[in-house]
Protein backbone atom coordinates (compact mmCIF):
# COMPACT_ATOMS: atom_id res chain seq x y z
CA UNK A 1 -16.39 10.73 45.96
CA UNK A 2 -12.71 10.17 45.70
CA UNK A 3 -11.32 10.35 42.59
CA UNK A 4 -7.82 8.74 40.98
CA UNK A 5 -6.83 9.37 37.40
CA UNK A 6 -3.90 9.45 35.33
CA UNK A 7 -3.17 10.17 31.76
CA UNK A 8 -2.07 7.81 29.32
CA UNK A 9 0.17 9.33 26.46
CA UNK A 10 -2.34 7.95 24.20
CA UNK A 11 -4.27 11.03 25.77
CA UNK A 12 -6.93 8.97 27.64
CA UNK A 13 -7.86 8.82 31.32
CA UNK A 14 -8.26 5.65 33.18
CA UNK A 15 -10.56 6.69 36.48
CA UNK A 16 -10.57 4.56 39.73
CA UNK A 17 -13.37 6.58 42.30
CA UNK A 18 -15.02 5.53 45.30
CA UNK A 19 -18.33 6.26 45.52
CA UNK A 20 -21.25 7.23 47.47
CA UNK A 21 -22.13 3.96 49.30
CA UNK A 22 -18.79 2.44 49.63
CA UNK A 23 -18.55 1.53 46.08
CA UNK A 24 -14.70 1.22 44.61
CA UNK A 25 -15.24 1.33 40.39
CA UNK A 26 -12.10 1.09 38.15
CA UNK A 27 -12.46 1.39 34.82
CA UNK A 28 -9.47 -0.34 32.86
CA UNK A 29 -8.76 0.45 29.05
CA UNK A 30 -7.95 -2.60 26.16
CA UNK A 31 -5.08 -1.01 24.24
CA UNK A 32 -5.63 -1.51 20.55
CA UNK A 33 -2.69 -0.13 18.37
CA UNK A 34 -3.02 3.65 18.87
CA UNK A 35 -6.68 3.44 20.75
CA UNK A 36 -7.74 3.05 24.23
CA UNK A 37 -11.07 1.60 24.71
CA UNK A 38 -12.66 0.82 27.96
CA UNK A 39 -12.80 -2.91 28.21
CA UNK A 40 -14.72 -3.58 31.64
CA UNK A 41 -16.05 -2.04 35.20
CA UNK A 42 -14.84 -3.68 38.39
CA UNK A 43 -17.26 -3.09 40.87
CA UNK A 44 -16.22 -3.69 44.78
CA UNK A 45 -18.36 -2.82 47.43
CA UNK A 46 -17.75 -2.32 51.02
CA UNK A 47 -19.68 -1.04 54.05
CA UNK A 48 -19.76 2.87 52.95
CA UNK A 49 -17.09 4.73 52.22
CA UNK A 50 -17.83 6.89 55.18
CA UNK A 51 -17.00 3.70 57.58
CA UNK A 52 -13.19 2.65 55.57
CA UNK A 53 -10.14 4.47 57.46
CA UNK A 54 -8.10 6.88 55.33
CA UNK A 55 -5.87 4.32 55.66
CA UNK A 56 -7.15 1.04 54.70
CA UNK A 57 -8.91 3.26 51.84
CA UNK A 58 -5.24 4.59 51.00
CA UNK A 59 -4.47 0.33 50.51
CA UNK A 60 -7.11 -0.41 48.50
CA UNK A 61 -6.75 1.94 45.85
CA UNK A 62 -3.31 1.55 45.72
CA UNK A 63 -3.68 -2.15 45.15
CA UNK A 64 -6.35 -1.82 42.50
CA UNK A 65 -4.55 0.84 40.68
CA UNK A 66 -1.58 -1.10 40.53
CA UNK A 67 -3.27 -3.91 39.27
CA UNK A 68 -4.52 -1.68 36.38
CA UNK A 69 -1.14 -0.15 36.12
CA UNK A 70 0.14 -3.81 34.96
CA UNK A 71 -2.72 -4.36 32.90
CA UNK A 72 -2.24 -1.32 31.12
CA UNK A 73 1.86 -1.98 30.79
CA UNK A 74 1.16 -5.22 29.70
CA UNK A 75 -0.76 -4.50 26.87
CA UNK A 76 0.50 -1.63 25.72
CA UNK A 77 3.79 -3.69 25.65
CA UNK A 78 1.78 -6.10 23.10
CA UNK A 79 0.84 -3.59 20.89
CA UNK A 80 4.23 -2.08 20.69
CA UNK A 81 6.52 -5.40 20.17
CA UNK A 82 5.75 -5.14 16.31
CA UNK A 83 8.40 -2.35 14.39
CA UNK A 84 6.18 -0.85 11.32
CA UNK A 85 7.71 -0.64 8.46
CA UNK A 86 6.26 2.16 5.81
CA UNK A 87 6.66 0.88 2.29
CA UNK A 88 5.41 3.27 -0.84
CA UNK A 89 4.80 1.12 -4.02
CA UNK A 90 3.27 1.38 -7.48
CA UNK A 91 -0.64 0.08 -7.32
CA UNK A 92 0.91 -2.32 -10.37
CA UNK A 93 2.50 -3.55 -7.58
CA UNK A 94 -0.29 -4.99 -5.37
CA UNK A 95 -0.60 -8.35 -5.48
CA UNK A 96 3.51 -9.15 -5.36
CA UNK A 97 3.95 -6.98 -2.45
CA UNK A 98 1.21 -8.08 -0.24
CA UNK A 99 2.47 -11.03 -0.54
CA UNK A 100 6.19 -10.55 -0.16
CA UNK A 101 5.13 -8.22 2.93
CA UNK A 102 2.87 -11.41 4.34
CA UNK A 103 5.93 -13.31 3.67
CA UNK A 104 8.68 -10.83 5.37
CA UNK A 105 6.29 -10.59 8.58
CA UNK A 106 6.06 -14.39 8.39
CA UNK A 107 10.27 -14.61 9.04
CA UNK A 108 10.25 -11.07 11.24
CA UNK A 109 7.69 -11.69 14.03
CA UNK A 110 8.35 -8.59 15.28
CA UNK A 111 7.64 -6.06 12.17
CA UNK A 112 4.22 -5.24 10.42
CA UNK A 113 4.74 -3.97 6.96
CA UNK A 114 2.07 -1.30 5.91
CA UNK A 115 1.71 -0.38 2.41
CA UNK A 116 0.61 2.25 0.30
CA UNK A 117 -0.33 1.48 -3.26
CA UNK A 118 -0.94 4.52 -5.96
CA UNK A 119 0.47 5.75 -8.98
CA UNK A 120 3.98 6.09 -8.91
CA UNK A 121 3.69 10.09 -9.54
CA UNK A 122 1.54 10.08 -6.92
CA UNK A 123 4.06 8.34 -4.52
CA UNK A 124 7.12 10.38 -5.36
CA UNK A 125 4.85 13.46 -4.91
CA UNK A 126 3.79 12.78 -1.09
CA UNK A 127 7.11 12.15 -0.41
CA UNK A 128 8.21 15.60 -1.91
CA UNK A 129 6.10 16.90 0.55
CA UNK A 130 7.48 14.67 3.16
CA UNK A 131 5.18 11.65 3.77
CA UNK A 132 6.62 9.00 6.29
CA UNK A 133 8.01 5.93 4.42
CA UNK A 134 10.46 3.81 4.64
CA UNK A 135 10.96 2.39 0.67
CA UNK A 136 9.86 3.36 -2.51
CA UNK A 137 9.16 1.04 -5.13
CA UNK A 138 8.39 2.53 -8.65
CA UNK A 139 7.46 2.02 -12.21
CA UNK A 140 9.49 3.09 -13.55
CA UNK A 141 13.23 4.77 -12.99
CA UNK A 142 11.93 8.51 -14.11
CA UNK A 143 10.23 9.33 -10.65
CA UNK A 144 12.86 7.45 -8.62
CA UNK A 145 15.60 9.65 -10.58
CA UNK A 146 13.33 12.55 -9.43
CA UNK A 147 14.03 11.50 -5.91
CA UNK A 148 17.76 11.23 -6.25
CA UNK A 149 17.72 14.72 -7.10
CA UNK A 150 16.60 16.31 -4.13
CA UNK A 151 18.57 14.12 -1.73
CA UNK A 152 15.45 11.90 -0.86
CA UNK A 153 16.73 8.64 -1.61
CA UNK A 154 19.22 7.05 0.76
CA UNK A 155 21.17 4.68 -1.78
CA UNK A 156 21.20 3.81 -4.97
CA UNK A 157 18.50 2.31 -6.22
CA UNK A 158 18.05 -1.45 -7.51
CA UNK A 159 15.79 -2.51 -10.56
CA UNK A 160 14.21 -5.73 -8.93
CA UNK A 161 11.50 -6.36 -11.52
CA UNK A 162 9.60 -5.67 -14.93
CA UNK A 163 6.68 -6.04 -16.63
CA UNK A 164 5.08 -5.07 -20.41
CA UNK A 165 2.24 -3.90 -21.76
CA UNK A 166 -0.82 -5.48 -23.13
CA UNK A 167 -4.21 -4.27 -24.08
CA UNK A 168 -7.22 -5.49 -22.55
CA UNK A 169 -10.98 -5.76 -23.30
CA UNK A 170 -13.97 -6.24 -21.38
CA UNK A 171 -14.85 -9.94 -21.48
CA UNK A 172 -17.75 -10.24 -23.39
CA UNK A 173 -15.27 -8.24 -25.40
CA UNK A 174 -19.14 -6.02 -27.09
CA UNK A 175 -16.82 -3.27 -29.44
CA UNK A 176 -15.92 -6.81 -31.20
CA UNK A 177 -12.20 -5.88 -31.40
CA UNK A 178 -10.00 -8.59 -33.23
CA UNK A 179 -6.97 -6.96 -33.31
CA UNK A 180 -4.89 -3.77 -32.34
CA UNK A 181 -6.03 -2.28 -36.19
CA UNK A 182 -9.14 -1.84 -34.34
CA UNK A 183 -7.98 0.61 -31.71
CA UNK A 184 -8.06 3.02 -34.41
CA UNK A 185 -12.09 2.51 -34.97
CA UNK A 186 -14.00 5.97 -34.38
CA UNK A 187 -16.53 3.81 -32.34
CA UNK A 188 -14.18 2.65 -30.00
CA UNK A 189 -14.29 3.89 -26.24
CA UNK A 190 -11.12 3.60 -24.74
CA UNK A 191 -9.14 4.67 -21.40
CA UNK A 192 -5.67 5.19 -20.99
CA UNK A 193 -3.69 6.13 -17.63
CA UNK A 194 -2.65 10.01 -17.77
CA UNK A 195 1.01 10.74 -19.82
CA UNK A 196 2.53 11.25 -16.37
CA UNK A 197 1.62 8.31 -15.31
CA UNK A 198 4.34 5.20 -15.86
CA UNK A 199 2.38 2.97 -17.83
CA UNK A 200 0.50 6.07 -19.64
CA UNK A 201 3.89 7.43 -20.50
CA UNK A 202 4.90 4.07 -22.15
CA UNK A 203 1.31 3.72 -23.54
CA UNK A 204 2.37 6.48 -25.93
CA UNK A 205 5.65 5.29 -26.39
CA UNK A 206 4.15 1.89 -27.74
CA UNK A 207 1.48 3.58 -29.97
CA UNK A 208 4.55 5.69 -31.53
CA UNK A 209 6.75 2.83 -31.71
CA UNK A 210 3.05 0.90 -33.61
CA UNK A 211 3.40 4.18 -36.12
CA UNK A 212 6.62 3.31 -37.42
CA UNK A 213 5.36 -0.71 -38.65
CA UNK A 214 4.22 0.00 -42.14
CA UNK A 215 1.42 -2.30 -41.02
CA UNK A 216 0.11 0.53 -38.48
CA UNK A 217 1.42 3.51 -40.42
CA UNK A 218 1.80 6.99 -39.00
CA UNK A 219 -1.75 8.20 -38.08
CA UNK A 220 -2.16 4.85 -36.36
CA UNK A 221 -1.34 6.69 -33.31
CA UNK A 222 -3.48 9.72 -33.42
CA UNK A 223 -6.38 7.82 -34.53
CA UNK A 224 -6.11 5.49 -31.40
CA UNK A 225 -5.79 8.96 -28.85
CA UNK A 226 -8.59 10.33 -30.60
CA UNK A 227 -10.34 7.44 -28.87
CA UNK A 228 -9.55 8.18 -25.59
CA UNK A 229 -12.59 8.72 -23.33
CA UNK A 230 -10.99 9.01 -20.12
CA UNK A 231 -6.91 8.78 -18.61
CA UNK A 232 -6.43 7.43 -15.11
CA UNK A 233 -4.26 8.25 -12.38
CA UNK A 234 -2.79 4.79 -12.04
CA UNK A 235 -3.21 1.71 -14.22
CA UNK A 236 -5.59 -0.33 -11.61
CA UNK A 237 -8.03 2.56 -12.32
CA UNK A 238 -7.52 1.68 -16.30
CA UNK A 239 -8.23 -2.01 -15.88
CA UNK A 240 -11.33 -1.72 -13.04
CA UNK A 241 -13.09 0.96 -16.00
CA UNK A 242 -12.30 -2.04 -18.38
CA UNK A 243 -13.39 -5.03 -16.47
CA UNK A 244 -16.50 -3.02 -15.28
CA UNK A 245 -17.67 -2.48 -19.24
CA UNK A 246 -16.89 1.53 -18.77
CA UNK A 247 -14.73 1.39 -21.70
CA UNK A 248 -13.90 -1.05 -25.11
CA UNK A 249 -10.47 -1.45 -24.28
CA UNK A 250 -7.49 0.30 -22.19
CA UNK A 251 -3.71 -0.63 -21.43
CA UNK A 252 -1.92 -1.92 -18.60
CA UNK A 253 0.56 -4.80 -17.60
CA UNK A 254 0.77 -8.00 -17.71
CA UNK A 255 1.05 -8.49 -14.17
CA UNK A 256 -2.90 -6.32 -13.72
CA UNK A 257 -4.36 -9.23 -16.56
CA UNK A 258 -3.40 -11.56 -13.56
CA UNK A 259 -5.14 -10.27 -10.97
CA UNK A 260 -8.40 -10.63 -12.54
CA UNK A 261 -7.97 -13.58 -15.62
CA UNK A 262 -11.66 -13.91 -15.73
CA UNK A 263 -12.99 -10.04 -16.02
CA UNK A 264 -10.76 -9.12 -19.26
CA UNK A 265 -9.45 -10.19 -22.96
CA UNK A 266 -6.61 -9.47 -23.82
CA UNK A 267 -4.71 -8.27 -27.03
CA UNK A 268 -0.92 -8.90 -27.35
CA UNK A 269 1.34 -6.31 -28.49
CA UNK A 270 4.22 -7.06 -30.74
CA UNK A 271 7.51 -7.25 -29.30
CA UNK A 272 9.27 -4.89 -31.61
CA UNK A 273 7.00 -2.30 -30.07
CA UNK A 274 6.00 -3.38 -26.80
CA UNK A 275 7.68 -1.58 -23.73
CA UNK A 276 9.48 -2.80 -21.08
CA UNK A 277 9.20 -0.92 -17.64
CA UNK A 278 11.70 -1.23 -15.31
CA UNK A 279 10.89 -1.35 -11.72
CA UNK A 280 13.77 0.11 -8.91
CA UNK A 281 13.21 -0.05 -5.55
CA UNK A 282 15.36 2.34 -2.90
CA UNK A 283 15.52 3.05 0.78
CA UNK A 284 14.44 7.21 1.22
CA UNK A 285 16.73 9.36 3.25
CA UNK A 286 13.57 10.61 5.38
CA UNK A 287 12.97 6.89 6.45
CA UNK A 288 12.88 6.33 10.06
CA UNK A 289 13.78 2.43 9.94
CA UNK A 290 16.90 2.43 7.87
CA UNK A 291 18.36 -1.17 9.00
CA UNK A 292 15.04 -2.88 8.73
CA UNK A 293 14.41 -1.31 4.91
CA UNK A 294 17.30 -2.43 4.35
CA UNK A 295 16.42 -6.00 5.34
CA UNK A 296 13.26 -5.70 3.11
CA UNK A 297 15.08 -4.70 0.16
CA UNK A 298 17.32 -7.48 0.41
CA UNK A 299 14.23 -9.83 0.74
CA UNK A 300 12.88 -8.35 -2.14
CA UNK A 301 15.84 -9.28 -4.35
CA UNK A 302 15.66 -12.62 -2.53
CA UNK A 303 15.17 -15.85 -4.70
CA UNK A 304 12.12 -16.35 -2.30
CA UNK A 305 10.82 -12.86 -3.79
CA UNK A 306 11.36 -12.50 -7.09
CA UNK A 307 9.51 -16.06 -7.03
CA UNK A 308 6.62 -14.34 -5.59
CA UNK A 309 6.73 -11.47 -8.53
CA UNK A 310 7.03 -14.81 -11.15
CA UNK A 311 4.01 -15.38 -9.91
CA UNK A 312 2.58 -12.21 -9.91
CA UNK A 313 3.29 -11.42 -13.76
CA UNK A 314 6.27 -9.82 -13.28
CA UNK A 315 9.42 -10.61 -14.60
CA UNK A 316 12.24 -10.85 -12.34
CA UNK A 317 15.30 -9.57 -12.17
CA UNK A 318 18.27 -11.48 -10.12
CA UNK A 319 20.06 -9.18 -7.84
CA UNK A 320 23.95 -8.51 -9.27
């Protein structure tokens, strides 16, 4: 048996081999993003490999490799055309940014936009420790500021958004809470996303800001803490343990109550003590495609975009 075989950088190995009996089998790959699978066998047959000249043998692999050779070219070429773009952004986030990416891809045929959604602690951490992305979109300006700092942000950043807090409920709402007041009940479960978390950090900012209304008073805010059965990592954790029943009430933003309407209740927090979080958005100095962040920045602070983040919950904020 003869056997032909190169390798692919992928690390595969296409194999063309004449066999006992005449028998000529190539086995082609499909290229799917990174992976090579084998897609199909052609089978030729001849009158024994024994009776084909070196020759003629010589031609006919030649010509079937090569015709394998374009397959393979021509569809690793399709999987290549598309430039990815990395794009880090709070899980608060989500829903705005799938859809502005959807909408980006829609006017750049040629890019893919992946996404990774977390807390924005979380983010800023993995790129500390130098995770491949392209933008960062945050929570709030603390964790981008703790980019600029060690050189990991490429420009300044830009505050394209913001959103406020609320407090939600499970619907059938079964703690019976009326009113904020009742935060402060002993019987009352509630979660809360972890202090260095964005919204957890302005969670306690509100609840202080709630101590100084005469109507709260000053143990208004220890009372609710005391209550705390559980604190997140990001705030789509806090609002899945309140939708699910796991908890009487939590916090989160405005833009999380409209991602699931029907699963929560809400409670409004005054405005005197609600907080607002600011949302920048920079390209990071480790990034490998600069101009193209750049282009999705500037779509982000496009009227097309911040329409998308109206619509999201957010409120947003016209570029300068």
């Amino acid at each position: 048996m003869v056997r032909l075989s190169v390798r692919l950088k992928t690390g595969m190995t296409p194999r063309m081999e004449v066999q006992a009996g005449g028998t000529i089998q190539v086995s082609p790959f499909r290229i799917i993003g990174e992976r090579a699978v084998y897609d199909r066998q052609t089978l030729i047959t001849g009158r024994g490999a024994a009776a084909l000249s070196a020759a003629r043998l010589r031609r006919v692999c030649l010509a079937l490799w090569s015709l394998l050779c374009v397959s393979l070219l021509a569809s690793g070429c399709a999987s290549q055309q598309k430039t990815t773009l990395v794009v880090y952004a709070a899980s608060s986030l989500t829903e705005a940014f799938t859809a502005i990416g959807k909408e980006f891809e829609t006017r750049n045929a040629d890019v893919q936009v992946v996404f990774n959604f977390a807390g924005s602690q979380t983010l800023s951490t993995q790129i500390e420790h130098g995770a491949a992305a392209d933008v960062f979109a945050s929570a709030d300006v603390l964790h981008m500021e703790r980019l600029q700092k060690e050189n990991l942000v490429a420009e300044a950043p830009v505050v394209f958004a913001q959103n406020r807090l609320i407090v939600v409920l499970p619907a059938a709402n079964p703690a019976g809470l009326q009113g904020l007041h009742d935060l402060a009940r002993p019987d009352v479960r509630i979660v809360l996303a972890q202090e260095n978390v964005p919204v957890g950090r302005y969670t306690r900012q509100m609840l202080d800001n709630l101590g100084t209304d005469a109507a709260y008073g000053n143990a208004f805010a220890k009372a609710v803490l005391a209550n705390v059965r559980s604190e997140e990592l990001n705030v789509r954790q806090v609002l899945a343990k309140v939708a699910l029943g796991e908890a009487d009430a939590g916090v989160v933003y405005v833009s999380d109550v409209a991602s699931v309407p029907a699963a929560v209740g809400t409670l409004e927090i005054p405005a005197h003590a609600n907080v607002i979080a600011e949302y920048p958005i920079a390209l990071l100095a480790t990034g490998k495609e600069q101009e193209l962040a750049g282009r999705f920045l500037a779509f982000v602070l496009s009227p097309a975009a911040q329409e998308i983040l109206e619509q999201a919950g957010l409120q947003a904020v016209a570029a300068a």
